[in-house]
PDB file of N, CA and C in Angstrom:
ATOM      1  N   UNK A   1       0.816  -1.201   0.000  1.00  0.00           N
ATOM      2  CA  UNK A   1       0.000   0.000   0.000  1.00  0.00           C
ATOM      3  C   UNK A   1       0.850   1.250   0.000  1.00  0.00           C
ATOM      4  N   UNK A   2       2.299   0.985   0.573  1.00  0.00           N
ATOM      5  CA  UNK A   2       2.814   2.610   0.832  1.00  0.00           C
ATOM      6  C   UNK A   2       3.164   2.940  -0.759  1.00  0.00           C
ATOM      7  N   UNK A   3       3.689   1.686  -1.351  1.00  0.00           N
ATOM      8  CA  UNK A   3       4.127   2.371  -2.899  1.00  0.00           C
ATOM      9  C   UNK A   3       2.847   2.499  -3.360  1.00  0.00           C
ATOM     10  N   UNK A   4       1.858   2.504  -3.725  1.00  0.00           N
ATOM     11  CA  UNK A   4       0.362   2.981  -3.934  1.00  0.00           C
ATOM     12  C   UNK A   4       0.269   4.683  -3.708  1.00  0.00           C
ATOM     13  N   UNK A   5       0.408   4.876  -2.700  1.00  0.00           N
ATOM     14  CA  UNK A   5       0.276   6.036  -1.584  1.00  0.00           C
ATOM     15  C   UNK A   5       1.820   7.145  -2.837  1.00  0.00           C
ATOM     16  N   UNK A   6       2.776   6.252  -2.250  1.00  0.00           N
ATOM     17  CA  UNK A   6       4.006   7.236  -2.455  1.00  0.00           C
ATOM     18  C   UNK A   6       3.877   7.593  -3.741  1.00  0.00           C
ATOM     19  N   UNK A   7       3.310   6.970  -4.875  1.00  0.00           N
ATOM     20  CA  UNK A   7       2.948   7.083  -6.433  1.00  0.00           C
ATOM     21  C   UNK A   7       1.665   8.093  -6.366  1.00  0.00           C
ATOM     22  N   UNK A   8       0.521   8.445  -5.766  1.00  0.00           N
ATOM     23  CA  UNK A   8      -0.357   9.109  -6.084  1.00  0.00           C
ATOM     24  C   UNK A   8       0.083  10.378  -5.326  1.00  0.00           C
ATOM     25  N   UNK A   9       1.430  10.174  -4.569  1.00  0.00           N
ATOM     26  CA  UNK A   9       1.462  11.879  -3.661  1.00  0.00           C
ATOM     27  C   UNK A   9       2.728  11.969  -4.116  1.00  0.00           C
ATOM     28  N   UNK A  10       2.923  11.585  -5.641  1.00  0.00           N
ATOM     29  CA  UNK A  10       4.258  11.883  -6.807  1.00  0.00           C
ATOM     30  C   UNK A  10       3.367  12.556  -7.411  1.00  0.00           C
ATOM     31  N   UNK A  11       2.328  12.481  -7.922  1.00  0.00           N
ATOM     32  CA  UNK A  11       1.126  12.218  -8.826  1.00  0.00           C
ATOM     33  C   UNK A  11       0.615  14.477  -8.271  1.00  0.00           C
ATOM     34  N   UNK A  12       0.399  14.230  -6.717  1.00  0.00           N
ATOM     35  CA  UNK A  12      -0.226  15.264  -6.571  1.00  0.00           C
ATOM     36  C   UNK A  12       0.445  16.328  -6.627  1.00  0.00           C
ATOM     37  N   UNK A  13       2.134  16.045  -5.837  1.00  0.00           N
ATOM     38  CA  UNK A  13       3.105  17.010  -5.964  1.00  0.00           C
ATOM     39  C   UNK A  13       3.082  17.413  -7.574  1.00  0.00           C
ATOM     40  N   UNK A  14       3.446  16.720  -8.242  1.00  0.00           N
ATOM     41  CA  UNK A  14       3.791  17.114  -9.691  1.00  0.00           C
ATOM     42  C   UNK A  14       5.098  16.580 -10.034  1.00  0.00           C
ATOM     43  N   UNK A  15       4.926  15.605  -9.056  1.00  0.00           N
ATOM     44  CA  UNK A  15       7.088  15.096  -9.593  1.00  0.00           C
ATOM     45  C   UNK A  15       6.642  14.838 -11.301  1.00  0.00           C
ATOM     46  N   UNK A  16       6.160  14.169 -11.611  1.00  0.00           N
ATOM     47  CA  UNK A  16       6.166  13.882 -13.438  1.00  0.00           C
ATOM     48  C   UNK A  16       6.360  14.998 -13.816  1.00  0.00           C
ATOM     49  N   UNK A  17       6.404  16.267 -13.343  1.00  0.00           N
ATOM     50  CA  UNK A  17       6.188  17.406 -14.626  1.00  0.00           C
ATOM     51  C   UNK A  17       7.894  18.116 -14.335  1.00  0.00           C
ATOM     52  N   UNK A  18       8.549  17.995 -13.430  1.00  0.00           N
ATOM     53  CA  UNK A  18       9.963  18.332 -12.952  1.00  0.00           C
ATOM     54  C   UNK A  18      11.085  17.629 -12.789  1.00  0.00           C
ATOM     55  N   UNK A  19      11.003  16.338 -13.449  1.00  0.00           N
ATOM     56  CA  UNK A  19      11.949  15.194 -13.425  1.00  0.00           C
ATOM     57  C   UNK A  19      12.965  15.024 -14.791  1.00  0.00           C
ATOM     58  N   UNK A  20      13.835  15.160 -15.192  1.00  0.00           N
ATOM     59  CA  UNK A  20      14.489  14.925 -15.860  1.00  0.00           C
ATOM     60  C   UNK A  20      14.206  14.296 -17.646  1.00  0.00           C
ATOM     61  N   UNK A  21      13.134  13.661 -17.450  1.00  0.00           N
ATOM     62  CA  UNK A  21      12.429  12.801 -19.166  1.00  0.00           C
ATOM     63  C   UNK A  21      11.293  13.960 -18.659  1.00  0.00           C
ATOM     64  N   UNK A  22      10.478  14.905 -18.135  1.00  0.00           N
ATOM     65  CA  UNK A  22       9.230  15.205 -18.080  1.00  0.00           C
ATOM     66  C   UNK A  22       8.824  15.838 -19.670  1.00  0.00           C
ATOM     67  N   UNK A  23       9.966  16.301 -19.929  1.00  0.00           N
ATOM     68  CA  UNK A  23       9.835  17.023 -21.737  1.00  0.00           C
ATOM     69  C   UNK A  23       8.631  16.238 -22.097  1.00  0.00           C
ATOM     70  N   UNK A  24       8.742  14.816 -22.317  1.00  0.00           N
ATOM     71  CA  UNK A  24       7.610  14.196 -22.838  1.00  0.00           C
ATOM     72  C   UNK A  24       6.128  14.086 -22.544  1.00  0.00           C
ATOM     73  N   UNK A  25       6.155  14.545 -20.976  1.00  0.00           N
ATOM     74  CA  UNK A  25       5.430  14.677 -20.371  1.00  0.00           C
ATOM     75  C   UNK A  25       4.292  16.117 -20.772  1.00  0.00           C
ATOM     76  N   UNK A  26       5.398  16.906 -21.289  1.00  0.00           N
ATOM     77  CA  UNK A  26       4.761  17.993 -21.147  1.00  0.00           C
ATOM     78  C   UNK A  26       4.361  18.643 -22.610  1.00  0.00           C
ATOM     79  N   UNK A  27       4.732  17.702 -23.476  1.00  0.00           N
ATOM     80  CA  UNK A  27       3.967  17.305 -24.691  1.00  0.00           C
ATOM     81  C   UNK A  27       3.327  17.192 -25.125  1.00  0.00           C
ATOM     82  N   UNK A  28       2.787  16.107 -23.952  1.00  0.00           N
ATOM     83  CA  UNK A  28       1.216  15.402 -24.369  1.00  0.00           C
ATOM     84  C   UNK A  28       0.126  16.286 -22.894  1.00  0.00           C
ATOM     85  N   UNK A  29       0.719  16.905 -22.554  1.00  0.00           N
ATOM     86  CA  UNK A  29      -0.089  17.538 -21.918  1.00  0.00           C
ATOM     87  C   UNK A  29      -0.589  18.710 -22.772  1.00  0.00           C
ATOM     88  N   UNK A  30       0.315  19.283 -23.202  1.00  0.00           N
ATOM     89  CA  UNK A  30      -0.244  20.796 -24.110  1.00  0.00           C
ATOM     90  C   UNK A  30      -0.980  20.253 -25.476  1.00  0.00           C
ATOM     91  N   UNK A  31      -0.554  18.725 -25.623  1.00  0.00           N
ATOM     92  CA  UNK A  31      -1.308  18.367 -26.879  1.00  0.00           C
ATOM     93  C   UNK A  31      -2.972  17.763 -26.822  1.00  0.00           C
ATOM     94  N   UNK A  32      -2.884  17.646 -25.460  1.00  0.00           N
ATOM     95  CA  UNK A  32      -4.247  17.561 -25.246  1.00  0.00           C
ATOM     96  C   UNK A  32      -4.878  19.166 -24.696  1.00  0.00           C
ATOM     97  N   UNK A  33      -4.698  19.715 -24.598  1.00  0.00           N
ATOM     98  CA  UNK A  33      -4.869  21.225 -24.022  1.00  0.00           C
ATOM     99  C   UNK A  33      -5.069  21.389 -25.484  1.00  0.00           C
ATOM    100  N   UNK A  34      -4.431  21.570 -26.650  1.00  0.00           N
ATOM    101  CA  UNK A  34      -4.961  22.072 -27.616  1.00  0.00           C
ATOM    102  C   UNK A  34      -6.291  21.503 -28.199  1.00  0.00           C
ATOM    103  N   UNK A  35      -6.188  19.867 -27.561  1.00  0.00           N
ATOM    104  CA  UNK A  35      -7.158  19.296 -28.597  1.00  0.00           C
ATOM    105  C   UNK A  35      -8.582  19.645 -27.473  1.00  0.00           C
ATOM    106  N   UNK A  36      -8.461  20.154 -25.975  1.00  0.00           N
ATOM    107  CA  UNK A  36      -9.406  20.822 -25.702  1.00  0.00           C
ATOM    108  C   UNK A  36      -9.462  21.581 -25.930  1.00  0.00           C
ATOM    109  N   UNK A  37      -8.932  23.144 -26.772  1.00  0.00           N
ATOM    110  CA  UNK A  37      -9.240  24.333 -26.831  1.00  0.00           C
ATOM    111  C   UNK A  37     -10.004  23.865 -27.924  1.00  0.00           C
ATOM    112  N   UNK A  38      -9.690  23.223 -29.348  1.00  0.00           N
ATOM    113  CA  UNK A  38     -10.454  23.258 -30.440  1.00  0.00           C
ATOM    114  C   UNK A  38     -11.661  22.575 -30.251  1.00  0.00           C
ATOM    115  N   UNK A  39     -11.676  21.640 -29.292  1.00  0.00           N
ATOM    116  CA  UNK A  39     -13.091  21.251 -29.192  1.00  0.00           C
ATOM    117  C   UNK A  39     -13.720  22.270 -28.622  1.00  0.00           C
ATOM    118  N   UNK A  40     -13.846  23.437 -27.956  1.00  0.00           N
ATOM    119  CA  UNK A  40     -14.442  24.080 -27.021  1.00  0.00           C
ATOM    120  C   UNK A  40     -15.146  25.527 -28.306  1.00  0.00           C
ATOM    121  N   UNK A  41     -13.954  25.380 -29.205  1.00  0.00           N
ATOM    122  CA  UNK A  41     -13.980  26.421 -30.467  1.00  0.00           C
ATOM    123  C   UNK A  41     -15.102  26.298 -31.556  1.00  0.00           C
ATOM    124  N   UNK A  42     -14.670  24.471 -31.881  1.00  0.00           N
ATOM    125  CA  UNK A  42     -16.362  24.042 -32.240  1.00  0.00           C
ATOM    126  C   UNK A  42     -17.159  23.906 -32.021  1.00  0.00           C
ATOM    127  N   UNK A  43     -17.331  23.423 -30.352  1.00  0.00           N
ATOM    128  CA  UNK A  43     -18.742  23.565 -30.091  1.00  0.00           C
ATOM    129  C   UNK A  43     -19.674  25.173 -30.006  1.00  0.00           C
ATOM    130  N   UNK A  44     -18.369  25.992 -29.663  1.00  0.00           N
ATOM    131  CA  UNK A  44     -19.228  27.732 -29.919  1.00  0.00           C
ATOM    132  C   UNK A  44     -19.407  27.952 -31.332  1.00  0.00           C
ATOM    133  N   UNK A  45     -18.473  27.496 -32.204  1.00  0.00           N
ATOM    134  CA  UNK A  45     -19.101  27.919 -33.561  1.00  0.00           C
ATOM    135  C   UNK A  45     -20.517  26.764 -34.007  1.00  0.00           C
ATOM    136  N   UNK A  46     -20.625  25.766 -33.458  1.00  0.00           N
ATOM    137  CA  UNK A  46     -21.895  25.105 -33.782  1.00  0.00           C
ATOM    138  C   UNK A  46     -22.990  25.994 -33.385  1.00  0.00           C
ATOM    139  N   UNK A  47     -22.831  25.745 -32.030  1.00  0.00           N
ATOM    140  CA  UNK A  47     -24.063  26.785 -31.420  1.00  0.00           C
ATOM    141  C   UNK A  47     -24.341  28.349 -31.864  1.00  0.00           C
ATOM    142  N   UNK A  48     -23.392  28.928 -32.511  1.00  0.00           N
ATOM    143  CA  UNK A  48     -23.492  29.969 -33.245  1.00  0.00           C
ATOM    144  C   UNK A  48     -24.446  29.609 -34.617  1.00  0.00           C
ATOM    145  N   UNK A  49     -24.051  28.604 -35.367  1.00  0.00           N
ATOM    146  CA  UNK A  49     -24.612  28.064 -36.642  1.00  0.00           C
ATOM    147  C   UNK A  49     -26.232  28.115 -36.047  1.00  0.00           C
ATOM    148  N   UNK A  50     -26.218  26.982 -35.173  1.00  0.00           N
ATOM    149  CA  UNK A  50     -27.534  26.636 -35.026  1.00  0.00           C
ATOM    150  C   UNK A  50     -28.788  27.853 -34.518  1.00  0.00           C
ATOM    151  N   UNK A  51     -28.193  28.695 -33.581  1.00  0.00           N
ATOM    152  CA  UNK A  51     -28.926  29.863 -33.158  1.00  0.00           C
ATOM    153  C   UNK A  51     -29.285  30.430 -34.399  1.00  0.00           C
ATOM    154  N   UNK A  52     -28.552  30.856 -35.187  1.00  0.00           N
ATOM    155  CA  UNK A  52     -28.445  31.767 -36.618  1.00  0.00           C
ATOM    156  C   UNK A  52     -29.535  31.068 -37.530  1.00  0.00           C
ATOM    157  N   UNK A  53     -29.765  29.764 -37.523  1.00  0.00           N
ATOM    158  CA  UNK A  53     -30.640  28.878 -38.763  1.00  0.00           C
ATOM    159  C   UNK A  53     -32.300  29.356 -37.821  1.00  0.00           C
ATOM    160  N   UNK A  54     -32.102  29.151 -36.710  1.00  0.00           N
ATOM    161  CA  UNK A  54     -33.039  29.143 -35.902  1.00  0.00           C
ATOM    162  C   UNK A  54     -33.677  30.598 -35.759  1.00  0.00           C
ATOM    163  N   UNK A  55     -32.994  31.623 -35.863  1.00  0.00           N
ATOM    164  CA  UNK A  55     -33.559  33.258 -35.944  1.00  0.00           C
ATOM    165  C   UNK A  55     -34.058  33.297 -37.518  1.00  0.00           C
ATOM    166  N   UNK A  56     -33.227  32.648 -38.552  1.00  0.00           N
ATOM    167  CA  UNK A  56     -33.955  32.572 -40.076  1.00  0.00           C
ATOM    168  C   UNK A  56     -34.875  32.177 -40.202  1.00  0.00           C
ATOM    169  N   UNK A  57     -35.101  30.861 -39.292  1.00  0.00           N
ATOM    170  CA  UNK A  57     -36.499  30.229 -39.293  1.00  0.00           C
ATOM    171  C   UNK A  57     -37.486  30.915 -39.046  1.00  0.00           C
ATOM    172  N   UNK A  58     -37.554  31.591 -37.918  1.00  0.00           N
ATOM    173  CA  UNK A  58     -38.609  32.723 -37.098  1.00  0.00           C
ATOM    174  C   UNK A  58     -38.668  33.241 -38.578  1.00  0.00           C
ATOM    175  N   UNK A  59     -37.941  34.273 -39.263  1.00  0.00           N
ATOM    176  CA  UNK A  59     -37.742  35.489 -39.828  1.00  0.00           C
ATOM    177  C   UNK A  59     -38.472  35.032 -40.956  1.00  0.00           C
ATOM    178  N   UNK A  60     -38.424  34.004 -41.537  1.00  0.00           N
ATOM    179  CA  UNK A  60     -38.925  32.805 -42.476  1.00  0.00           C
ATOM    180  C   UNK A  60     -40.346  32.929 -42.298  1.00  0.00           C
ATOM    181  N   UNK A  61     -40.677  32.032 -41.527  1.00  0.00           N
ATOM    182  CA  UNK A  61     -42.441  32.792 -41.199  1.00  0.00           C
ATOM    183  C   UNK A  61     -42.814  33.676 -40.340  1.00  0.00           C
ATOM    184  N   UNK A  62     -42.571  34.677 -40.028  1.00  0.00           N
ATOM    185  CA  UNK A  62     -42.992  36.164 -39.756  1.00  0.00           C
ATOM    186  C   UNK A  62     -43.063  36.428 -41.725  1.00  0.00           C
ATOM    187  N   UNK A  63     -42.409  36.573 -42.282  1.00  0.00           N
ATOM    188  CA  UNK A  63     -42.637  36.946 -44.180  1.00  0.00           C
ATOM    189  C   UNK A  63     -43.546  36.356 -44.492  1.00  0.00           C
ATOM    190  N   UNK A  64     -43.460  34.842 -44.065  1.00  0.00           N
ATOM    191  CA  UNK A  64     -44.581  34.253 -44.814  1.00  0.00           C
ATOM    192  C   UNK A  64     -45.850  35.044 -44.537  1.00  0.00           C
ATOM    193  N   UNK A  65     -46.423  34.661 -42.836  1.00  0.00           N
ATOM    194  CA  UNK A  65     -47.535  35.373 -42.873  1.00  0.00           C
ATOM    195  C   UNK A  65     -47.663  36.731 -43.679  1.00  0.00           C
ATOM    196  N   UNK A  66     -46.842  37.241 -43.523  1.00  0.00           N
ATOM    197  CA  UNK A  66     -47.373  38.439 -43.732  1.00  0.00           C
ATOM    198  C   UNK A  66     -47.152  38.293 -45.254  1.00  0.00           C
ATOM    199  N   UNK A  67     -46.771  37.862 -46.158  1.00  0.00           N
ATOM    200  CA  UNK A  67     -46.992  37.853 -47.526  1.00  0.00           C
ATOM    201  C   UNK A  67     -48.539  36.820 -47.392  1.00  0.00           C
ATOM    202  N   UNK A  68     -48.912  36.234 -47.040  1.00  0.00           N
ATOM    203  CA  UNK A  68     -50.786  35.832 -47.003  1.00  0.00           C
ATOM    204  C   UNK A  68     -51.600  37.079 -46.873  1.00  0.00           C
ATOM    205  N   UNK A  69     -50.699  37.629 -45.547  1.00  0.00           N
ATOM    206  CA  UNK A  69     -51.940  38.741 -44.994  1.00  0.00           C
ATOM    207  C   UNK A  69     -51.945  39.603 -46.624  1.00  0.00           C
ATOM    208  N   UNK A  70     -50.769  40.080 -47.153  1.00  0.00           N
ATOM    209  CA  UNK A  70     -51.057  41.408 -48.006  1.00  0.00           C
ATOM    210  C   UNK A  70     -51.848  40.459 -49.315  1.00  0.00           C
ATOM    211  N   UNK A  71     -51.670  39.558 -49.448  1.00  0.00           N
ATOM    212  CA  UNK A  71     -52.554  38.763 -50.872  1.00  0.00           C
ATOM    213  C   UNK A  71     -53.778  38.590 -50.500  1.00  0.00           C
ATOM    214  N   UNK A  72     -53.835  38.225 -48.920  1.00  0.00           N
ATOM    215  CA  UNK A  72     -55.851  38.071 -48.864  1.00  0.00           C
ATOM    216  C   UNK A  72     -56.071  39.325 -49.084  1.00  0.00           C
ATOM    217  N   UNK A  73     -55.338  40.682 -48.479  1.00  0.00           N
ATOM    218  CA  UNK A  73     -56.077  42.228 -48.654  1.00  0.00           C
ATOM    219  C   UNK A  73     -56.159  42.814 -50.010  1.00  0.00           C
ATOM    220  N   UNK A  74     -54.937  42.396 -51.073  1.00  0.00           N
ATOM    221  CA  UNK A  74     -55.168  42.133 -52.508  1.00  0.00           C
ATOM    222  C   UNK A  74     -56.287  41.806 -53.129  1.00  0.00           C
ATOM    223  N   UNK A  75     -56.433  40.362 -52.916  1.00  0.00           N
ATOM    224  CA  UNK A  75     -57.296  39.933 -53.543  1.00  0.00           C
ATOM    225  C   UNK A  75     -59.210  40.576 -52.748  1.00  0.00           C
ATOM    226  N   UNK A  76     -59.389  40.906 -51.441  1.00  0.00           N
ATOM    227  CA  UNK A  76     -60.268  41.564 -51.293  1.00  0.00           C
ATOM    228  C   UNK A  76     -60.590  43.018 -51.907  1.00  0.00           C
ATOM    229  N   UNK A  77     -59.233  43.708 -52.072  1.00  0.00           N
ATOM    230  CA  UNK A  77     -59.466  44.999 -52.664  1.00  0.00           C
ATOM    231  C   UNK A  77     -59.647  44.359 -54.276  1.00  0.00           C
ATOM    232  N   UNK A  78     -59.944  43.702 -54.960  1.00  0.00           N
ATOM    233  CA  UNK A  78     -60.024  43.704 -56.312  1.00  0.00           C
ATOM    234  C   UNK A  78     -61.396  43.450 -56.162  1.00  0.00           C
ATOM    235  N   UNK A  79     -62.092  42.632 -55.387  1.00  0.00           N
ATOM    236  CA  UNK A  79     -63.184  42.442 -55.552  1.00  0.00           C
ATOM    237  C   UNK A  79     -63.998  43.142 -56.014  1.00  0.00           C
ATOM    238  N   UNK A  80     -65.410  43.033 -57.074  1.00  0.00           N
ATOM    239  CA  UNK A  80     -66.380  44.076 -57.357  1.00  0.00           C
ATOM    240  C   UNK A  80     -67.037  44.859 -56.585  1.00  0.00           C
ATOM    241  N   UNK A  81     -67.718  44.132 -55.752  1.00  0.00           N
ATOM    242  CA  UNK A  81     -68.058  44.833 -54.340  1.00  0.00           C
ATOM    243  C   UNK A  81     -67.829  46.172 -53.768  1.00  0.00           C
ATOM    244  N   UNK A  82     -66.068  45.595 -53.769  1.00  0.00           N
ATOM    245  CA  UNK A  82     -65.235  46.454 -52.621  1.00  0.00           C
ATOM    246  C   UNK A  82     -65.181  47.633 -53.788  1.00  0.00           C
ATOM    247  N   UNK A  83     -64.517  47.830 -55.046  1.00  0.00           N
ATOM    248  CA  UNK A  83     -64.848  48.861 -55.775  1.00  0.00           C
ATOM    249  C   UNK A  83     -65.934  49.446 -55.899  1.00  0.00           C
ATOM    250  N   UNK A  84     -67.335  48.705 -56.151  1.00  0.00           N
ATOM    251  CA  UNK A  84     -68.330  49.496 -55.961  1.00  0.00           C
ATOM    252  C   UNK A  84     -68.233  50.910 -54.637  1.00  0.00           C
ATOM    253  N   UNK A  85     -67.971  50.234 -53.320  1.00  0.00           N
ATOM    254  CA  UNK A  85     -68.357  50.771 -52.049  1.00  0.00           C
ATOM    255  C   UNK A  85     -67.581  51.724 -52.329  1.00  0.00           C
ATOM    256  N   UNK A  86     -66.117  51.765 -52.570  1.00  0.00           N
ATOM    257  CA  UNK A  86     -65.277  52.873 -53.040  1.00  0.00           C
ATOM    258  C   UNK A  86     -65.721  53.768 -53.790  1.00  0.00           C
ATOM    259  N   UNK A  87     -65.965  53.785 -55.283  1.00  0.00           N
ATOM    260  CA  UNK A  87     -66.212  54.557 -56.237  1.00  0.00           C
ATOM    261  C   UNK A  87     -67.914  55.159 -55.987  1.00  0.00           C
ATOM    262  N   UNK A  88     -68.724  54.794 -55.031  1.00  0.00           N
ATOM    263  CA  UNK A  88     -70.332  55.363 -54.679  1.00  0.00           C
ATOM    264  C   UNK A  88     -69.971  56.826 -54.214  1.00  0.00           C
ATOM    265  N   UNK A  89     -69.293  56.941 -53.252  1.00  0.00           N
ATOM    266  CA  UNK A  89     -68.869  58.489 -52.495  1.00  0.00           C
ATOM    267  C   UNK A  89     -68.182  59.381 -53.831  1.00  0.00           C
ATOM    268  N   UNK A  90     -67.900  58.355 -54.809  1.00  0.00           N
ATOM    269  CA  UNK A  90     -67.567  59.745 -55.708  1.00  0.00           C
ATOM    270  C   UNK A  90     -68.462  59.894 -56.931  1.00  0.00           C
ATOM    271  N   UNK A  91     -69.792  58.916 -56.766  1.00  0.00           N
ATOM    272  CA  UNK A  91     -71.040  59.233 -57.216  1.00  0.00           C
ATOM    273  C   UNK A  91     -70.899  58.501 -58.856  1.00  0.00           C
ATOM    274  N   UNK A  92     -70.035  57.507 -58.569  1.00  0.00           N
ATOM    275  CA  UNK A  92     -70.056  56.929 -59.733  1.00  0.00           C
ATOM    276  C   UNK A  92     -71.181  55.633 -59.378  1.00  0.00           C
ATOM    277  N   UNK A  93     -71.654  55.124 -60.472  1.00  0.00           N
ATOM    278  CA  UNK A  93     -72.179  53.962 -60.320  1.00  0.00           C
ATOM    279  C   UNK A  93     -72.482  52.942 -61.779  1.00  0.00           C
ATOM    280  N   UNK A  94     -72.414  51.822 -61.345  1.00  0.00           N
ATOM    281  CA  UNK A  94     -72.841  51.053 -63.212  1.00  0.00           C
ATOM    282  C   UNK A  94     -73.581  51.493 -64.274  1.00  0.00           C
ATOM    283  N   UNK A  95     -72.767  50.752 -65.126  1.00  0.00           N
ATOM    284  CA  UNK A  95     -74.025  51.450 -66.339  1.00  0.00           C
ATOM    285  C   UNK A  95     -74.883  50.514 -66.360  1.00  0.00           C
ATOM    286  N   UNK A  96     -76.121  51.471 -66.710  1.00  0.00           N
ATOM    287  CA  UNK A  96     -77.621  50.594 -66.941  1.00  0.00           C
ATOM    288  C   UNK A  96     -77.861  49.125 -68.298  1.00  0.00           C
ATOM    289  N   UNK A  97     -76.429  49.852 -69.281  1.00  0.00           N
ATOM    290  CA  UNK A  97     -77.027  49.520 -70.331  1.00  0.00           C
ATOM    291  C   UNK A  97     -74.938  48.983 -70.447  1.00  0.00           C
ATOM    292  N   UNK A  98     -74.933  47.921 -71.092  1.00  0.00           N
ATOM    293  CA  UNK A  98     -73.760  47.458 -72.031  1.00  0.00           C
ATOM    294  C   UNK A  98     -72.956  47.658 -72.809  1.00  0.00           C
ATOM    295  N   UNK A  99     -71.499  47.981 -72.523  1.00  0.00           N
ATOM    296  CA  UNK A  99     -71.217  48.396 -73.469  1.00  0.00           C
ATOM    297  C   UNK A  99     -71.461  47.932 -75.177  1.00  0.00           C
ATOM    298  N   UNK A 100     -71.199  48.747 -75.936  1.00  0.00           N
ATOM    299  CA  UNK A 100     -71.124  48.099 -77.415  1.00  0.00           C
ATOM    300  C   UNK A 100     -69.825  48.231 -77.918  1.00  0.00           C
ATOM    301  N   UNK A 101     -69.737  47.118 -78.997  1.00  0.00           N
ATOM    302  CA  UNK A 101     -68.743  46.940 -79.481  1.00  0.00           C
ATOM    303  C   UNK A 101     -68.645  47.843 -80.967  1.00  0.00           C
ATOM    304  N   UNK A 102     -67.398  48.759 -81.223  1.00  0.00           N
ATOM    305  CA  UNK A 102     -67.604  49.560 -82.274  1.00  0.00           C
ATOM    306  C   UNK A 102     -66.642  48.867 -83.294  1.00  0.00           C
ATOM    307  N   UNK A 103     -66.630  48.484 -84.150  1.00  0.00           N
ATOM    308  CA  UNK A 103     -66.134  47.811 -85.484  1.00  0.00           C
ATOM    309  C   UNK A 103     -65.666  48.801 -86.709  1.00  0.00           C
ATOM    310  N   UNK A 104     -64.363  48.950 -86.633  1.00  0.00           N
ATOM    311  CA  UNK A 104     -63.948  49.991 -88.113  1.00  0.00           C
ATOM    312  C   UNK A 104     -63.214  49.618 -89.151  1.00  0.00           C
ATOM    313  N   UNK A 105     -64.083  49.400 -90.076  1.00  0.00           N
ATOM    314  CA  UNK A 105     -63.584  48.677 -91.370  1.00  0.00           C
ATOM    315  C   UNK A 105     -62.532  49.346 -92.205  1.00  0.00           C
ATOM    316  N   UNK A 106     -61.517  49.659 -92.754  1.00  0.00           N
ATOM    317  CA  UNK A 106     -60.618  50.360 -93.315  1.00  0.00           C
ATOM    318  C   UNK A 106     -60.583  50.012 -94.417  1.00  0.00           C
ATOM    319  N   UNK A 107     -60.916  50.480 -95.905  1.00  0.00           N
ATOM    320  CA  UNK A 107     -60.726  50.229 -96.819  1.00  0.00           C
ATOM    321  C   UNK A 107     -59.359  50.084 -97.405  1.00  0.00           C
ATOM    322  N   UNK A 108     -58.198  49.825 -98.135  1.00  0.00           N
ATOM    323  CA  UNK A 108     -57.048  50.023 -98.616  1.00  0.00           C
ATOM    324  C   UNK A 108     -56.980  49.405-100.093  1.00  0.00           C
TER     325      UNK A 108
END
C-alpha cells in the first residue's frame, strides 16, 4: 500500500512534470490542451450556426404570414363589391345599359 500512496502523492506534488524525461510529459499535456481548446472552439461555432438557422427560421415565417396577410387584402381589394363601395362616395355607379362593341372597317 505505501508504494500505492508514495505514487499518487508523486502524482499530486507534480514530480512527473519536474523530473528529468518530463519534456515528454509535457507534450502530451499541451497536446491535449490544444485538442481541448479546439473542441471548445467548435462547439461555440456550432451553437453559433444553429442559433443563426433558428432566428432565419422565425424570420422565415414572420414573411410568410405576412406575404398571405397582403394577398388576402389584394385579392379583397379587387373584388367588385369592394370597388363598388369605393367609387359610390364619388357618385359613380354602373351602367344601366352594355357596353357596345364599335367595329372599323378600313378600306385600302
Amino acid at each position: 500500500m505505501s508504494i500505492l500512496k508514495e505514487k499518487i502523492y508523486g502524482i499530486l506534488k507534480g514530480g512527473f512534470l519536474i523530473k528529468e524525461d518530463s519534456f515528454k510529459n509535457w507534450r502530451f499535456i499541451l497536446f491535449v490542451v490544444l485538442l481541448m481548446l479546439l473542441m471548445i472552439a467548435s462547439s461555440h461555432s456550432s451553437d453559433k450556426k444553429v442559433m443563426e438557422i433558428a432566428k432565419l427560421n422565425k424570420e422565415i415565417k414572420e414573411l410568410r404570414a405576412e406575404f398571405v396577410d397582403t394577398r388576402s387584402t389584394s385579392m379583397e381589394l379587387k373584388l367588385e363589391s369592394t370597388i363598388r363601395k369605393k367609387v359610390l362616395g364619388l357618385g359613380l355607379k354602373p351602367s344601366e345599359n352594355p357596353p357596345q362593341v364599335i367595329r372599323v372597317i378600313s378600306k385600302k
